[in-house]
N, C-alpha and C. Protein backbone atom coordinates (compact mmCIF):
# COMPACT_ATOMS: atom_id res chain seq x y z
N UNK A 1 9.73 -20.52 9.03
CA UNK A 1 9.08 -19.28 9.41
C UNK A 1 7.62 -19.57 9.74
N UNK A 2 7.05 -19.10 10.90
CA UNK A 2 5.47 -19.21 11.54
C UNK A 2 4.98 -18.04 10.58
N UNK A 3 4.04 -17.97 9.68
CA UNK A 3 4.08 -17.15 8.40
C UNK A 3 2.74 -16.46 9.61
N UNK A 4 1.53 -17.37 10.09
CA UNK A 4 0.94 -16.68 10.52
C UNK A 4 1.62 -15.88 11.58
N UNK A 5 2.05 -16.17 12.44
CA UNK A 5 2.69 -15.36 13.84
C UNK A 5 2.83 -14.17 13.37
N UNK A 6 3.83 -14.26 12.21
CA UNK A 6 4.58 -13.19 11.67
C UNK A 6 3.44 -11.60 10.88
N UNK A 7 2.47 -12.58 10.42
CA UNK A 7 1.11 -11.81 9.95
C UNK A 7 0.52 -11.10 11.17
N UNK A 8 0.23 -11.81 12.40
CA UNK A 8 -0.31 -10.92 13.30
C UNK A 8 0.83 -10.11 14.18
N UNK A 9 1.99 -10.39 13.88
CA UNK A 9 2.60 -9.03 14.55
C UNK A 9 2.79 -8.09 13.43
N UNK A 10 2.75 -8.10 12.29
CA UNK A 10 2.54 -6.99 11.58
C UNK A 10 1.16 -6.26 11.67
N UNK A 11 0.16 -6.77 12.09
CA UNK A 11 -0.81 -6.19 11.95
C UNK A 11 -0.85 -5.36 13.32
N UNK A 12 0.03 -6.11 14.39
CA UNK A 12 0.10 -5.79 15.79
C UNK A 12 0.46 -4.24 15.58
N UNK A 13 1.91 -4.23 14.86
CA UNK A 13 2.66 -3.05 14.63
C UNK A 13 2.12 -1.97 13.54
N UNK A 14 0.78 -2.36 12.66
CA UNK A 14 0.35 -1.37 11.78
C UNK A 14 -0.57 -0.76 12.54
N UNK A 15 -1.23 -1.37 13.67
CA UNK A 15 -2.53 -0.58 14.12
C UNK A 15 -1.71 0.19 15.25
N UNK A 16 -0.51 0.13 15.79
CA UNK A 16 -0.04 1.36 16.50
C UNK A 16 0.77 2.50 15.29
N UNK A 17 0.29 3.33 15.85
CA UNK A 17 0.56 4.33 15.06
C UNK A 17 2.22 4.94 15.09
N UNK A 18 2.60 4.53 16.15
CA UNK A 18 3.83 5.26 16.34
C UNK A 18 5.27 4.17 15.79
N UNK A 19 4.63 2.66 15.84
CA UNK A 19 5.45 1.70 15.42
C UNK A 19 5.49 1.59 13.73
N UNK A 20 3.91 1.85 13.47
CA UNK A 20 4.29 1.59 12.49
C UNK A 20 4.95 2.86 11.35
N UNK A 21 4.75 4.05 11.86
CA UNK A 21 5.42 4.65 11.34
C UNK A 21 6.83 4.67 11.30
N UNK A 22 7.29 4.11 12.17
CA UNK A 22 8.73 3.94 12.55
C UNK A 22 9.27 2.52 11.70
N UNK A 23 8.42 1.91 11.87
CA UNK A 23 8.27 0.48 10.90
C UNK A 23 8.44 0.84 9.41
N UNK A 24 7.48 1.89 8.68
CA UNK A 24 7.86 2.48 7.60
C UNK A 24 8.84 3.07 7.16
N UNK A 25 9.25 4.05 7.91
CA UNK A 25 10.38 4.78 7.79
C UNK A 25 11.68 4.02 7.41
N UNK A 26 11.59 2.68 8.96
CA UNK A 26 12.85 2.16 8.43
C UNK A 26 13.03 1.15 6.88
N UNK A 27 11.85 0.49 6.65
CA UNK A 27 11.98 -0.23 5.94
C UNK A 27 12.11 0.29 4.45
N UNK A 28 11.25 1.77 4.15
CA UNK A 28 11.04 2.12 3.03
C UNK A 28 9.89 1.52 2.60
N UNK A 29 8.71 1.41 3.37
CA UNK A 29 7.66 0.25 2.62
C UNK A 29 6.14 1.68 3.05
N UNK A 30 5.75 1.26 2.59
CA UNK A 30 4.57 2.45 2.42
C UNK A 30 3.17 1.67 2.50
N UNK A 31 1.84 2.76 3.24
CA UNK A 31 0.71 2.01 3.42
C UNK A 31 0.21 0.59 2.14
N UNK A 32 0.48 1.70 1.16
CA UNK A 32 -0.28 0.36 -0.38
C UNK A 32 0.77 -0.97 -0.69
N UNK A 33 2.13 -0.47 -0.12
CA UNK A 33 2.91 -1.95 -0.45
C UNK A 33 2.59 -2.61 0.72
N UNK A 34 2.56 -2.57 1.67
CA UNK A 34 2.10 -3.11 2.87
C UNK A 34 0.49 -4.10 2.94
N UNK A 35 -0.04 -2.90 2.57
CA UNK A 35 -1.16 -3.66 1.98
C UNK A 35 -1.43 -5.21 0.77
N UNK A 36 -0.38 -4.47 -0.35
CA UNK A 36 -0.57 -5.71 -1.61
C UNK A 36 0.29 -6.97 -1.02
N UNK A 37 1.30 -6.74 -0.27
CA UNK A 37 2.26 -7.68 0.22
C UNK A 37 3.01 -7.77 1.76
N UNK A 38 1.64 -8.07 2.52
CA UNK A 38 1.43 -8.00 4.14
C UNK A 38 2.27 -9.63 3.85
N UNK A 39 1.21 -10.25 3.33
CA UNK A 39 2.10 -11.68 3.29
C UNK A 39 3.18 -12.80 3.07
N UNK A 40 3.91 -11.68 2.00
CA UNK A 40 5.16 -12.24 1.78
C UNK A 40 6.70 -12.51 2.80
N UNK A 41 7.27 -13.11 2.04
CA UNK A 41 8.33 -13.67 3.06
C UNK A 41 8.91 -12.37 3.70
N UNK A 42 9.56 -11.52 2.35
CA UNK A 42 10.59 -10.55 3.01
C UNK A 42 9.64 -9.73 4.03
N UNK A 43 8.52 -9.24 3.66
CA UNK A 43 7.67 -8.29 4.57
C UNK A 43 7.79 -8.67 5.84
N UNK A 44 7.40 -9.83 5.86
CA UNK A 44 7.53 -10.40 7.56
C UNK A 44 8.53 -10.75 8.28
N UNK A 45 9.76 -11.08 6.99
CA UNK A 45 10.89 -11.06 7.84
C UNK A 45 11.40 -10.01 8.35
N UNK A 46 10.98 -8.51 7.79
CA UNK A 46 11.05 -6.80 7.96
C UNK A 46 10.46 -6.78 9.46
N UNK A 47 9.15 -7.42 9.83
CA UNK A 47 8.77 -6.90 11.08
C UNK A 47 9.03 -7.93 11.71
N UNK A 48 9.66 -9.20 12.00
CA UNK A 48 10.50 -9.43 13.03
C UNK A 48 11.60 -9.23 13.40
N UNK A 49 12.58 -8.41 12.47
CA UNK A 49 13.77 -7.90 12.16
C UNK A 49 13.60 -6.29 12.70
N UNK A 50 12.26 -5.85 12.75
CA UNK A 50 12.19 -4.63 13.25
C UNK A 50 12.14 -4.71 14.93
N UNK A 51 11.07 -5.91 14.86
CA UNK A 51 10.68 -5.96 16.48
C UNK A 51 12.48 -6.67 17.48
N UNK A 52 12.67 -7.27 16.56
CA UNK A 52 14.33 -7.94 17.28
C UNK A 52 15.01 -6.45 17.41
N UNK A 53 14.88 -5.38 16.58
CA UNK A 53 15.67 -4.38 17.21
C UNK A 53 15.66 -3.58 18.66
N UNK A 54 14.56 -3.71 19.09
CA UNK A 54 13.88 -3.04 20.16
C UNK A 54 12.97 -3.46 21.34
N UNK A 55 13.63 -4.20 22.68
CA UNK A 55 13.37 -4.78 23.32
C UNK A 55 11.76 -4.20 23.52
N UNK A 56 11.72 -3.13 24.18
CA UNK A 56 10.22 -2.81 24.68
C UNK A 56 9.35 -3.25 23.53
N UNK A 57 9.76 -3.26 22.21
CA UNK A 57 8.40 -3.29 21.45
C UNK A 57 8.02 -4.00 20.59
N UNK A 58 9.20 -5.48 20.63
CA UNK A 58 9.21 -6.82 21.13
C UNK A 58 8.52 -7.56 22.17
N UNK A 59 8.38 -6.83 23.65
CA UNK A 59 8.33 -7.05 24.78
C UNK A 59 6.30 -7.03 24.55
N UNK A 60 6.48 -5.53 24.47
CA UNK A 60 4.92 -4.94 24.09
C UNK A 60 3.68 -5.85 22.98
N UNK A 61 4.55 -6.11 21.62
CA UNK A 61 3.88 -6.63 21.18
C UNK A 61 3.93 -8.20 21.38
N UNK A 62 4.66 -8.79 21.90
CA UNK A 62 4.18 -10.44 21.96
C UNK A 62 3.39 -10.19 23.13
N UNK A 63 3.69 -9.23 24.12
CA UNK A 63 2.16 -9.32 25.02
C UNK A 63 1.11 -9.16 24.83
N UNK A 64 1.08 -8.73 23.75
CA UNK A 64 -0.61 -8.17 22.59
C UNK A 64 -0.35 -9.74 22.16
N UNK A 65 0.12 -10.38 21.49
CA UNK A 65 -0.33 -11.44 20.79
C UNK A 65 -0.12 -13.10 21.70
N UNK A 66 -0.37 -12.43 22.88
CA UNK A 66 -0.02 -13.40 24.22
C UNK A 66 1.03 -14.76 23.54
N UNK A 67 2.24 -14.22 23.35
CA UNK A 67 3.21 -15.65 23.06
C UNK A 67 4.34 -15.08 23.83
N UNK A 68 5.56 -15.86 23.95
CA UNK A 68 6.87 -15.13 24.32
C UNK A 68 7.57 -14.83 23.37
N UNK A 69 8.21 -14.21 23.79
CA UNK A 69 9.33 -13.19 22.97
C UNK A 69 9.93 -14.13 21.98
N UNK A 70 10.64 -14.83 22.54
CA UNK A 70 11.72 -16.22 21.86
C UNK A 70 10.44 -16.72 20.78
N UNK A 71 9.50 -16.94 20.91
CA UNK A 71 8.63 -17.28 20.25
C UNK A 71 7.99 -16.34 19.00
N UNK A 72 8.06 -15.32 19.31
CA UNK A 72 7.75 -14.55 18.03
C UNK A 72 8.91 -13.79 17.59
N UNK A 73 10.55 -14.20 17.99
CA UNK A 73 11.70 -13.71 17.23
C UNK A 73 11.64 -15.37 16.27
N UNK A 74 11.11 -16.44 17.03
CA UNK A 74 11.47 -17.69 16.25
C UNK A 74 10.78 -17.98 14.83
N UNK A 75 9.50 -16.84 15.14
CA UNK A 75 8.69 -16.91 13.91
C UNK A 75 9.19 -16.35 12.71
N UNK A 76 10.46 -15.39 12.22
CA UNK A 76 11.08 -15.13 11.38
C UNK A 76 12.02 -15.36 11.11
């Protein structure tokens, strides 16, 4: 696992507002757990497992973190 990659697409997906609420919802994870444990394994395996669900916002955010796609599904 690219632990950093995986760190900046979570952060990719917390500063949009509409992902990451949707990001919350599904996971059951809330602003303060997010916060104490941005870095752990499962967390990050949550937001590449979120972003693999949904081409556009997969698509969207590795273009924010200029890598390819294959490349930030490979990071989790």
């Amino acid at each position: 696992m690219d632990d950093a990659l995986a760190l900046r697409a979570l952060a990719a997906v917390i500063s949009d507002s509409v992902l990451r609420d949707r990001f919350m919802a599904l996971t059951g994870y809330d602003s303060t757990t997010l916060r104490a444990r941005a870095g752990e394994r499962d967390v990050l395996q949550a937001v590449i497992a979120f972003l693999g669900q949904n081409e556009a916002d997969l698509l969207r955010i590795s273009g924010q973190l200029d890598v390819k796609p294959a490349l930030l599904m490979a990071a989790g």
